[in-house]
PDB file of N, CA and C in Angstrom:
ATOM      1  N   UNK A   1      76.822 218.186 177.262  1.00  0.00           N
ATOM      2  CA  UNK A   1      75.815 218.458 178.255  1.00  0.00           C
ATOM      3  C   UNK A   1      74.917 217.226 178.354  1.00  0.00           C
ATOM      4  N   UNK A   2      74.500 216.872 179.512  1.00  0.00           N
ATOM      5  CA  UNK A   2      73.649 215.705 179.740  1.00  0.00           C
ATOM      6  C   UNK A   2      72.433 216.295 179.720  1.00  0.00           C
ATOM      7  N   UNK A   3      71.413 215.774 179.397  1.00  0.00           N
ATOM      8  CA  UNK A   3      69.747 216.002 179.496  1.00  0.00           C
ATOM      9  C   UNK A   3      69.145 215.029 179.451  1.00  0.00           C
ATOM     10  N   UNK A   4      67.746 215.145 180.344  1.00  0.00           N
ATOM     11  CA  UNK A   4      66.692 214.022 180.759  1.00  0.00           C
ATOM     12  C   UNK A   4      65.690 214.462 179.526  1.00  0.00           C
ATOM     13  N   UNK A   5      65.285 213.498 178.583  1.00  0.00           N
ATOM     14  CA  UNK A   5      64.446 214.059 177.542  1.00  0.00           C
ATOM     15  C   UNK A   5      62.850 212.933 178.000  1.00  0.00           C
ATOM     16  N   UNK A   6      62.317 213.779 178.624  1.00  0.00           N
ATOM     17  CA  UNK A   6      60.787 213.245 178.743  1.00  0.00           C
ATOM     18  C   UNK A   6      59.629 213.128 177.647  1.00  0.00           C
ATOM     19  N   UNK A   7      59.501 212.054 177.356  1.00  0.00           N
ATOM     20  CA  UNK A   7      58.216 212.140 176.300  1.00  0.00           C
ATOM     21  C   UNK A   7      56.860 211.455 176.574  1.00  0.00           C
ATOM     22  N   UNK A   8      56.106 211.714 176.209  1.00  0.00           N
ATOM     23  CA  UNK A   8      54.555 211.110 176.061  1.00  0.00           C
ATOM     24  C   UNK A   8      54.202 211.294 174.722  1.00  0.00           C
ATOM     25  N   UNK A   9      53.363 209.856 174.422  1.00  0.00           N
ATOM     26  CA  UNK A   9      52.711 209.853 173.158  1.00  0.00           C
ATOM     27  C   UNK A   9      51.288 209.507 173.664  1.00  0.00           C
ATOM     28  N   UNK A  10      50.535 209.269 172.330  1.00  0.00           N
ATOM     29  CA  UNK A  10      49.227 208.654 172.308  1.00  0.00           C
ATOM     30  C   UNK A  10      49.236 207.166 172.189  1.00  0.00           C
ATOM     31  N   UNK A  11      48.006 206.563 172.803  1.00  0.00           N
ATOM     32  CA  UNK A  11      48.183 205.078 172.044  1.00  0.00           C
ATOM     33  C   UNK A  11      47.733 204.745 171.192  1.00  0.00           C
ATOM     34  N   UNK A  12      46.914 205.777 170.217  1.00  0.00           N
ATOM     35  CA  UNK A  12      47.155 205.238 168.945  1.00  0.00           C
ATOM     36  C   UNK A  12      47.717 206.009 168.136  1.00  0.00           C
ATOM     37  N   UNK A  13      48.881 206.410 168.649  1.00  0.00           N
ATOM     38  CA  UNK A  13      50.099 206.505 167.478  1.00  0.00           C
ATOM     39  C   UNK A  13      51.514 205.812 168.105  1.00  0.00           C
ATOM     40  N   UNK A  14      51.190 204.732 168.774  1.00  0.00           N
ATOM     41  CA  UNK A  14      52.110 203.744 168.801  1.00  0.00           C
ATOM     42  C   UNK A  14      53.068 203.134 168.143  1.00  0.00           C
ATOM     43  N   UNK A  15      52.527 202.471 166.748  1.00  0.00           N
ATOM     44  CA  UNK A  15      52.850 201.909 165.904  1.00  0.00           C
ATOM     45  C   UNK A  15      53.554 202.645 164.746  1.00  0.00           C
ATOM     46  N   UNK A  16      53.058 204.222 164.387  1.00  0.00           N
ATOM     47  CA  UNK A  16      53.630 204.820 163.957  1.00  0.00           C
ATOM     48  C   UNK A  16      55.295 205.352 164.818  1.00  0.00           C
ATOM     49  N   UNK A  17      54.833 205.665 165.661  1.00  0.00           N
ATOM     50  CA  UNK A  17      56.427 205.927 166.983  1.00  0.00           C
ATOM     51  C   UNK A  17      57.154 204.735 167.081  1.00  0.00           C
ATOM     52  N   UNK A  18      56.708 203.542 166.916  1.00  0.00           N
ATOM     53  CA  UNK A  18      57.601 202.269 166.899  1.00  0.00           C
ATOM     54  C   UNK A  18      58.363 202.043 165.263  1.00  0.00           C
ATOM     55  N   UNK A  19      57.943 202.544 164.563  1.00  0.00           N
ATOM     56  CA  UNK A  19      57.945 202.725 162.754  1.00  0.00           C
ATOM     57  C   UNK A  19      59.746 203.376 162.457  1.00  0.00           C
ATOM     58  N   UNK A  20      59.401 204.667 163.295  1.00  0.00           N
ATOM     59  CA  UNK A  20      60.466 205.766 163.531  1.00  0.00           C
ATOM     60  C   UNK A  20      61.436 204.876 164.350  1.00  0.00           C
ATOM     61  N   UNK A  21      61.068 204.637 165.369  1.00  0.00           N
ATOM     62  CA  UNK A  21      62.130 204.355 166.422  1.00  0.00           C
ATOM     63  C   UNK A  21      62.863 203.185 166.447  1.00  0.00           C
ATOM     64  N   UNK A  22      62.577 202.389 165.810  1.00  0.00           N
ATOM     65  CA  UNK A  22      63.402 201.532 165.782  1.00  0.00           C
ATOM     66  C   UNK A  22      64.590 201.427 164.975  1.00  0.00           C
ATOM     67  N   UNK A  23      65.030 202.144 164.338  1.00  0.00           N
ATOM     68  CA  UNK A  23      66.292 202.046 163.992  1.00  0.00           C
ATOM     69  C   UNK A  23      66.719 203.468 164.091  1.00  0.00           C
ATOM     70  N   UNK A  24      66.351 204.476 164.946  1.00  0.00           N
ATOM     71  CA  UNK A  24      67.030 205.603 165.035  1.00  0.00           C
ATOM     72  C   UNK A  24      68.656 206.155 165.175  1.00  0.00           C
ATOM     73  N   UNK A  25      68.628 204.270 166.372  1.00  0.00           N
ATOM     74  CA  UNK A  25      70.344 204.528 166.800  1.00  0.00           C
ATOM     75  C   UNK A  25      71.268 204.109 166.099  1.00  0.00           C
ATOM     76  N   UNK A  26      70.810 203.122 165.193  1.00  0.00           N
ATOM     77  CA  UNK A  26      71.387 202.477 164.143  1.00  0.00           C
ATOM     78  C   UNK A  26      71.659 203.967 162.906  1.00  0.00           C
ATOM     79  N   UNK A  27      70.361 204.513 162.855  1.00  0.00           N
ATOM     80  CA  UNK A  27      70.392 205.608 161.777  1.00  0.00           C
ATOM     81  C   UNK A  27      71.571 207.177 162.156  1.00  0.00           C
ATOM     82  N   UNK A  28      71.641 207.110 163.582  1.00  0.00           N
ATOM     83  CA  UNK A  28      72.350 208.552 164.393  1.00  0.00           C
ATOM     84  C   UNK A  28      73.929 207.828 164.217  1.00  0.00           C
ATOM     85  N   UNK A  29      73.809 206.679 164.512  1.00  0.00           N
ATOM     86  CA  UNK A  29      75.387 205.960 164.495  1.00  0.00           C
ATOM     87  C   UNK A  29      76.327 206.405 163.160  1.00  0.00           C
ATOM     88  N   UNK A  30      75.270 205.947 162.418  1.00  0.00           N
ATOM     89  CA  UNK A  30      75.967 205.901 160.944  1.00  0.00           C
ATOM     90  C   UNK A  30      75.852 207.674 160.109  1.00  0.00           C
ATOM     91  N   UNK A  31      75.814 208.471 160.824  1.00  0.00           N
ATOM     92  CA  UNK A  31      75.436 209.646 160.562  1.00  0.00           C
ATOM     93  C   UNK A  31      74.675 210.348 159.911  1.00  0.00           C
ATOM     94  N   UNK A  32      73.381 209.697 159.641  1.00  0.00           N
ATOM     95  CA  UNK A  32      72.322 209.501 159.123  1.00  0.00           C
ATOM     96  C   UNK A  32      71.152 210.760 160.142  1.00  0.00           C
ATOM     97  N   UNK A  33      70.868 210.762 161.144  1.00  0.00           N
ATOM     98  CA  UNK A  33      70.533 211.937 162.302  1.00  0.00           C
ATOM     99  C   UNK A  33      71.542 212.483 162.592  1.00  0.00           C
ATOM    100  N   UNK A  34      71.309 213.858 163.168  1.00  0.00           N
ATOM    101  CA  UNK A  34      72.241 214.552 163.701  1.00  0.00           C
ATOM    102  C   UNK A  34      71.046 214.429 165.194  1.00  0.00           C
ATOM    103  N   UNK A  35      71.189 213.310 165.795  1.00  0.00           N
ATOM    104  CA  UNK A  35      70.378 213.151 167.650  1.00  0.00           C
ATOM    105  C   UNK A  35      71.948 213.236 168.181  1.00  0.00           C
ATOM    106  N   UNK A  36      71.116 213.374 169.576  1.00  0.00           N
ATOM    107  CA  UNK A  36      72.249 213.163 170.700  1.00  0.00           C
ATOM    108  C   UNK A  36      72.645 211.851 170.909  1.00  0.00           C
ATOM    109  N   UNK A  37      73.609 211.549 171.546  1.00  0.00           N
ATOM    110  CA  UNK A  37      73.731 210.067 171.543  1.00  0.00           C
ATOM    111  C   UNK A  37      72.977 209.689 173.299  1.00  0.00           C
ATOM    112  N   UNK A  38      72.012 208.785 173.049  1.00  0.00           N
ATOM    113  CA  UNK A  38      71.888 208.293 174.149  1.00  0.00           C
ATOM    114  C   UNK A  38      72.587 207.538 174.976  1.00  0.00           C
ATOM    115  N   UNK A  39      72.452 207.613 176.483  1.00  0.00           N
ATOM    116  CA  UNK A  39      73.221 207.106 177.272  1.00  0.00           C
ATOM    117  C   UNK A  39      72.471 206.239 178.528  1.00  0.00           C
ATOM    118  N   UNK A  40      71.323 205.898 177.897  1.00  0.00           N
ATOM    119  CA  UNK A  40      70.444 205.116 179.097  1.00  0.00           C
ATOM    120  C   UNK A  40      69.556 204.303 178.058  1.00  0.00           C
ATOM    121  N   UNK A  41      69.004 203.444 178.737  1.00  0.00           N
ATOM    122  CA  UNK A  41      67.944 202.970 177.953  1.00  0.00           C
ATOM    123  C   UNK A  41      66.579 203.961 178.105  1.00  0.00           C
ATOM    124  N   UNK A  42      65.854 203.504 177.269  1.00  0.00           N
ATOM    125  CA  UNK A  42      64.042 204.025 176.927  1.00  0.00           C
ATOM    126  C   UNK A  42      63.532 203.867 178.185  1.00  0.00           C
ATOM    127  N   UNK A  43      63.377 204.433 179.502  1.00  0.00           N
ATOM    128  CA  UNK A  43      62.641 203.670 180.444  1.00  0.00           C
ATOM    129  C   UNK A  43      60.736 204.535 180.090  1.00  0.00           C
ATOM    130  N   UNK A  44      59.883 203.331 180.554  1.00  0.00           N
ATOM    131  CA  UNK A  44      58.274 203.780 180.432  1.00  0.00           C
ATOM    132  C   UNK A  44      57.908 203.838 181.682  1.00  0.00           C
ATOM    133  N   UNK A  45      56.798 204.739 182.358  1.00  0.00           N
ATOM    134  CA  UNK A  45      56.001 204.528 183.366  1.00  0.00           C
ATOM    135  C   UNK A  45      54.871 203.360 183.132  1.00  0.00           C
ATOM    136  N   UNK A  46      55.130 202.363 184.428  1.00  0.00           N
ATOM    137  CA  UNK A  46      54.149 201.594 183.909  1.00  0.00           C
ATOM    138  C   UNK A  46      52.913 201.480 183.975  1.00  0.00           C
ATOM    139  N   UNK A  47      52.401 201.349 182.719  1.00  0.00           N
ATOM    140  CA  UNK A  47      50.759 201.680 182.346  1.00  0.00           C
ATOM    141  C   UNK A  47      50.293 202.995 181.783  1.00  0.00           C
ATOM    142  N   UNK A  48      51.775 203.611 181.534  1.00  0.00           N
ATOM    143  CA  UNK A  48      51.295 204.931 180.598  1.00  0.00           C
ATOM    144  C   UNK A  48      52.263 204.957 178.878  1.00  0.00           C
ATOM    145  N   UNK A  49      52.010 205.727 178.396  1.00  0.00           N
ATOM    146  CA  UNK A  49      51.976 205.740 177.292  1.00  0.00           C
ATOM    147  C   UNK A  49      53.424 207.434 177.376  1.00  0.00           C
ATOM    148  N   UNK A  50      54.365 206.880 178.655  1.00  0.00           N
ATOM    149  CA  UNK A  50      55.103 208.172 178.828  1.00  0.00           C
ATOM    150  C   UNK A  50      56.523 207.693 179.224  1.00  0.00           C
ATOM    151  N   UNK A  51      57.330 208.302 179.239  1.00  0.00           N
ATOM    152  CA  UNK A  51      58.672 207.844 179.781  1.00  0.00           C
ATOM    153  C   UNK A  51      59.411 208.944 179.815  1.00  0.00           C
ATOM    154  N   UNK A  52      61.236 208.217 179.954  1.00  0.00           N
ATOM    155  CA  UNK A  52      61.929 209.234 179.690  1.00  0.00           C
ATOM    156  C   UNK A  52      63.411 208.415 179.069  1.00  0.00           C
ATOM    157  N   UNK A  53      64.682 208.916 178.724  1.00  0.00           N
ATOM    158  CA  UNK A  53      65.766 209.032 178.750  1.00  0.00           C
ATOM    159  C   UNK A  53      66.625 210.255 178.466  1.00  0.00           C
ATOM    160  N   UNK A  54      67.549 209.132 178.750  1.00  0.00           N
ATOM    161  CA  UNK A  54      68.882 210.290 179.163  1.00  0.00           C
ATOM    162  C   UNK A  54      69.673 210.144 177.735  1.00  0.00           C
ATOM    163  N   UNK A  55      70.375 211.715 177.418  1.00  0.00           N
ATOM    164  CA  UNK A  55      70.667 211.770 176.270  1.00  0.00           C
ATOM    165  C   UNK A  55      71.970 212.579 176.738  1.00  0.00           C
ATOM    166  N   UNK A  56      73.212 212.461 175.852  1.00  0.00           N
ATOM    167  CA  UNK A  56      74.483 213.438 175.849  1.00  0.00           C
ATOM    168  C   UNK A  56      74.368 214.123 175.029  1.00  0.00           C
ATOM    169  N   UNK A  57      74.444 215.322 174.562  1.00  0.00           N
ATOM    170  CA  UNK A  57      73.929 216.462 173.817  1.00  0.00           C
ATOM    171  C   UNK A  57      75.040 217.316 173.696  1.00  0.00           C
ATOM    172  N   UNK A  58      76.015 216.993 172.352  1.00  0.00           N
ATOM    173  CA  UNK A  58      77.242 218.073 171.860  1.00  0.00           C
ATOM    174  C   UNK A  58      76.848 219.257 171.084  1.00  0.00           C
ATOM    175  N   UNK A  59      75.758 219.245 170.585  1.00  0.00           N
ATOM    176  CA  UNK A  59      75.047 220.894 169.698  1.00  0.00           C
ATOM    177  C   UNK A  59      73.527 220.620 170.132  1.00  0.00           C
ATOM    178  N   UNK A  60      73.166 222.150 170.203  1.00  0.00           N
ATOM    179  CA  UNK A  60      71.567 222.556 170.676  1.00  0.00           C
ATOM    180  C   UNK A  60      70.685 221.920 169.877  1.00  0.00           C
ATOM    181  N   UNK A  61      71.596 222.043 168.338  1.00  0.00           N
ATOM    182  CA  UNK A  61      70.360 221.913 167.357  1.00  0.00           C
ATOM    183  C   UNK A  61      70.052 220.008 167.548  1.00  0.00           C
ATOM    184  N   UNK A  62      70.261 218.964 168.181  1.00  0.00           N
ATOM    185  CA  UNK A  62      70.232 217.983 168.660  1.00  0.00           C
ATOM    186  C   UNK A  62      69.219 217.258 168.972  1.00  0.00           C
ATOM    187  N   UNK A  63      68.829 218.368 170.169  1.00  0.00           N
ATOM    188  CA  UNK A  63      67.450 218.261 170.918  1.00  0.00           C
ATOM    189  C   UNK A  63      66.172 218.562 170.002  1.00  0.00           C
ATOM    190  N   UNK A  64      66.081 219.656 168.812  1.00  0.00           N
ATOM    191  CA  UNK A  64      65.281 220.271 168.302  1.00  0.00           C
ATOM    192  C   UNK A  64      65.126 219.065 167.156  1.00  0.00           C
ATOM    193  N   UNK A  65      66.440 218.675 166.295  1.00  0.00           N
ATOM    194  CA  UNK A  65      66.100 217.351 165.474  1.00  0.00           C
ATOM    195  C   UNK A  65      65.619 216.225 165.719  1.00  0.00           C
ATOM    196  N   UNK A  66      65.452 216.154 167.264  1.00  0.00           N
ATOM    197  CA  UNK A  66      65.169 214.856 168.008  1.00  0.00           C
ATOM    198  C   UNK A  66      63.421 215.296 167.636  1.00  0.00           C
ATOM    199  N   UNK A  67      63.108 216.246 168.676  1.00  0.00           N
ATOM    200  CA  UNK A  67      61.486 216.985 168.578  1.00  0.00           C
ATOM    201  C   UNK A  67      60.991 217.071 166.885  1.00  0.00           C
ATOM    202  N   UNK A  68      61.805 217.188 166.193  1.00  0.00           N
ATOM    203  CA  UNK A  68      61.030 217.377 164.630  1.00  0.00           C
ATOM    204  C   UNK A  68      60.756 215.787 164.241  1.00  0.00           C
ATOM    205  N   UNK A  69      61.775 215.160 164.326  1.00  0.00           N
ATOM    206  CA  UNK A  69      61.922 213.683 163.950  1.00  0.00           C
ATOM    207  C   UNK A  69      60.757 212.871 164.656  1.00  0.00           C
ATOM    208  N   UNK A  70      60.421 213.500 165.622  1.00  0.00           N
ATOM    209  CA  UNK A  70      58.854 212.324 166.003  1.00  0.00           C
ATOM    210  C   UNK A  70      57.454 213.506 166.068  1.00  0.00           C
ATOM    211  N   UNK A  71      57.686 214.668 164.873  1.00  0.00           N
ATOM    212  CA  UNK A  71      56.821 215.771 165.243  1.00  0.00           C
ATOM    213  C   UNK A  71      55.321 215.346 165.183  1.00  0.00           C
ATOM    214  N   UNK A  72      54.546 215.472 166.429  1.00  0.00           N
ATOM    215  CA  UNK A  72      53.086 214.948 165.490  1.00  0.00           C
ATOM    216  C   UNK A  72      52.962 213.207 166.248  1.00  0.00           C
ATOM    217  N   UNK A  73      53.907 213.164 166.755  1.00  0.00           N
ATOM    218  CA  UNK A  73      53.701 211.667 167.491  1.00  0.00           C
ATOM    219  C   UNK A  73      54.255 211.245 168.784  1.00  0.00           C
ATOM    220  N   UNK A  74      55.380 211.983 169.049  1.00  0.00           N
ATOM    221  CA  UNK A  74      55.926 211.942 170.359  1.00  0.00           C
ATOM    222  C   UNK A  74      55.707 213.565 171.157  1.00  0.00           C
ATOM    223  N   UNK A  75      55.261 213.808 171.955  1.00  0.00           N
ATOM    224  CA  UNK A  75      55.569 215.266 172.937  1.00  0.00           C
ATOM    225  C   UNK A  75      56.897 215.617 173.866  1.00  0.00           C
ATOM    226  N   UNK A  76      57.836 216.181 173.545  1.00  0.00           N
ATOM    227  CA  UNK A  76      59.352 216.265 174.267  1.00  0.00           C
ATOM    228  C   UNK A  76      59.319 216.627 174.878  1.00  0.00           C
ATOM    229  N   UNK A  77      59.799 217.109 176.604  1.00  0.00           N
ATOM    230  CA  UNK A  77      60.438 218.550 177.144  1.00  0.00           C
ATOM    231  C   UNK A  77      61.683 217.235 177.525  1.00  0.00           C
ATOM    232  N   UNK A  78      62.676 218.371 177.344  1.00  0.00           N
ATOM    233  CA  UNK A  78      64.016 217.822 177.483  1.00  0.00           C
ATOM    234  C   UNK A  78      64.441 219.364 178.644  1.00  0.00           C
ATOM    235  N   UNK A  79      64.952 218.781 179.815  1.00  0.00           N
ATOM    236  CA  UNK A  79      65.809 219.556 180.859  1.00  0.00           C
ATOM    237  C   UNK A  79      67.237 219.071 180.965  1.00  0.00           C
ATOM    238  N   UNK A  80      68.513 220.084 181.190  1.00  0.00           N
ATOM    239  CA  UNK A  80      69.443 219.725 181.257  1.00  0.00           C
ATOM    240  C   UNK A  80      69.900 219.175 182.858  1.00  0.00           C
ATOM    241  N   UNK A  81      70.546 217.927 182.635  1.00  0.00           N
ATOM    242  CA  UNK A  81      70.842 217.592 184.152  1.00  0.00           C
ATOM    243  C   UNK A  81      72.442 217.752 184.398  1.00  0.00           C
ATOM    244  N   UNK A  82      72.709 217.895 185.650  1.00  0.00           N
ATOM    245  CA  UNK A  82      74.149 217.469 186.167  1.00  0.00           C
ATOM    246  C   UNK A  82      74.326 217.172 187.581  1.00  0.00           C
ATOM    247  N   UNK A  83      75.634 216.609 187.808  1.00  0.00           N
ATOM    248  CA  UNK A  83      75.681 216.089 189.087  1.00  0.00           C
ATOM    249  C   UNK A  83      75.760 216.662 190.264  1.00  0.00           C
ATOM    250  N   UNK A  84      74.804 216.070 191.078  1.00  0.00           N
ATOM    251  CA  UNK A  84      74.539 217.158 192.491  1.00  0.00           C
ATOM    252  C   UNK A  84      75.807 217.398 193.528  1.00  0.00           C
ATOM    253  N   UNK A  85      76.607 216.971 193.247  1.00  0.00           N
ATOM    254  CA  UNK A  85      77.551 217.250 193.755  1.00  0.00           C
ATOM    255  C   UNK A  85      78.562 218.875 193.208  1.00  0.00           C
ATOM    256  N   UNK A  86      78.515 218.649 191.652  1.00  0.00           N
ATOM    257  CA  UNK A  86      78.658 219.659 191.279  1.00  0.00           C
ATOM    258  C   UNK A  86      77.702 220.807 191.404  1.00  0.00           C
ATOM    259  N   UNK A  87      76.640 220.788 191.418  1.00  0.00           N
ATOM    260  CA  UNK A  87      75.837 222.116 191.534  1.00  0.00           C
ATOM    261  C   UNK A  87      76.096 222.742 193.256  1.00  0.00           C
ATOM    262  N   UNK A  88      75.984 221.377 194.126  1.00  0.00           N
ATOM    263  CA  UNK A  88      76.552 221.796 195.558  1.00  0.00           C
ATOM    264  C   UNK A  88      77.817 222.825 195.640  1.00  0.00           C
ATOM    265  N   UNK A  89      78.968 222.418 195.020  1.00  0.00           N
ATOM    266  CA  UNK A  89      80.311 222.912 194.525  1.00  0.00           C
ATOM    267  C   UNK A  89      80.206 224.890 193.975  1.00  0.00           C
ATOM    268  N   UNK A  90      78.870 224.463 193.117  1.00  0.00           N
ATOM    269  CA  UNK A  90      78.465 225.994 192.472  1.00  0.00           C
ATOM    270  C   UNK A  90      78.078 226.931 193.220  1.00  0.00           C
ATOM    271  N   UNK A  91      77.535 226.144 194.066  1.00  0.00           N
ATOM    272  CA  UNK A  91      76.416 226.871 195.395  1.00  0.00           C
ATOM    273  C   UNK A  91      77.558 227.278 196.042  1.00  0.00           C
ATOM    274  N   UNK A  92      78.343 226.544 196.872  1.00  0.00           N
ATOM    275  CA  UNK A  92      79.201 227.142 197.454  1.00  0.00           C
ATOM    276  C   UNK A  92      80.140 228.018 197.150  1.00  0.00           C
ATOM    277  N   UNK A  93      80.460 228.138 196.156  1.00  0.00           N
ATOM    278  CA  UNK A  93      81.713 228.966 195.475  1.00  0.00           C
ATOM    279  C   UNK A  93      80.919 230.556 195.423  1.00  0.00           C
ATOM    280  N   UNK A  94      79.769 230.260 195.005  1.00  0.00           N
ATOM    281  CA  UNK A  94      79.068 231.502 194.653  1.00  0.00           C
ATOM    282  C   UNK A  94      78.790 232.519 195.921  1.00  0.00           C
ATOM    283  N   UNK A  95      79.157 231.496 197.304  1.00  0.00           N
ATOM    284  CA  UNK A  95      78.952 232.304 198.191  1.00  0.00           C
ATOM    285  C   UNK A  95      80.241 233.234 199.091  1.00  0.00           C
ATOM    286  N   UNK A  96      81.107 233.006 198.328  1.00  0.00           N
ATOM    287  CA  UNK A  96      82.813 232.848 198.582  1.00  0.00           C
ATOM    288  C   UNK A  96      82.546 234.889 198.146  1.00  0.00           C
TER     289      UNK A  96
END
């Protein structure tokens, strides 16, 4: 399942969220996290202290280890996305 995982932090817990994050993917690679594997880069809004990425997500419990792993420094909502073409596809079938 694909999902858009939105976060906001504070700015002064920056340095602590940069502490964590920098070797997360290095740490999920080597099976060290059980995260989703990301599939986009980190993008930020600019001039806020918020962003988002995109994550591939094979178990629920994924998303929830992601949210514990920055608990107290990052804020999550993660929504599941898919392609609008397919949901078009859903729409229509459903009306069949």
């Amino acid at each position: 399942m694909l999902v858009i995982g939105y976060w906001e932090t504070k700015p002064e817990l920056i340095d602590d969220v940069l502490a964590l994050y920098k070797d997360v993917d290095e740490k999920r690679e080597k099976g060290l996290l059980n995260h989703p594997k990301s599939i986009s880069e980190n993008y930020m809004y600019s001039g806020k202290n918020s962003g988002f990425r995109l994550f591939e997500v094979t178990d629920p419990i994924q998303i929830e280890n992601v949210k514990y792993y920055y608990y107290g420094l990052i804020e999550w909502t993660f929504k599941p996305i898919i392609e609008a073409n397919k949901s078009v596809k859903a729409y229509l079938d459903s009306k069949k």
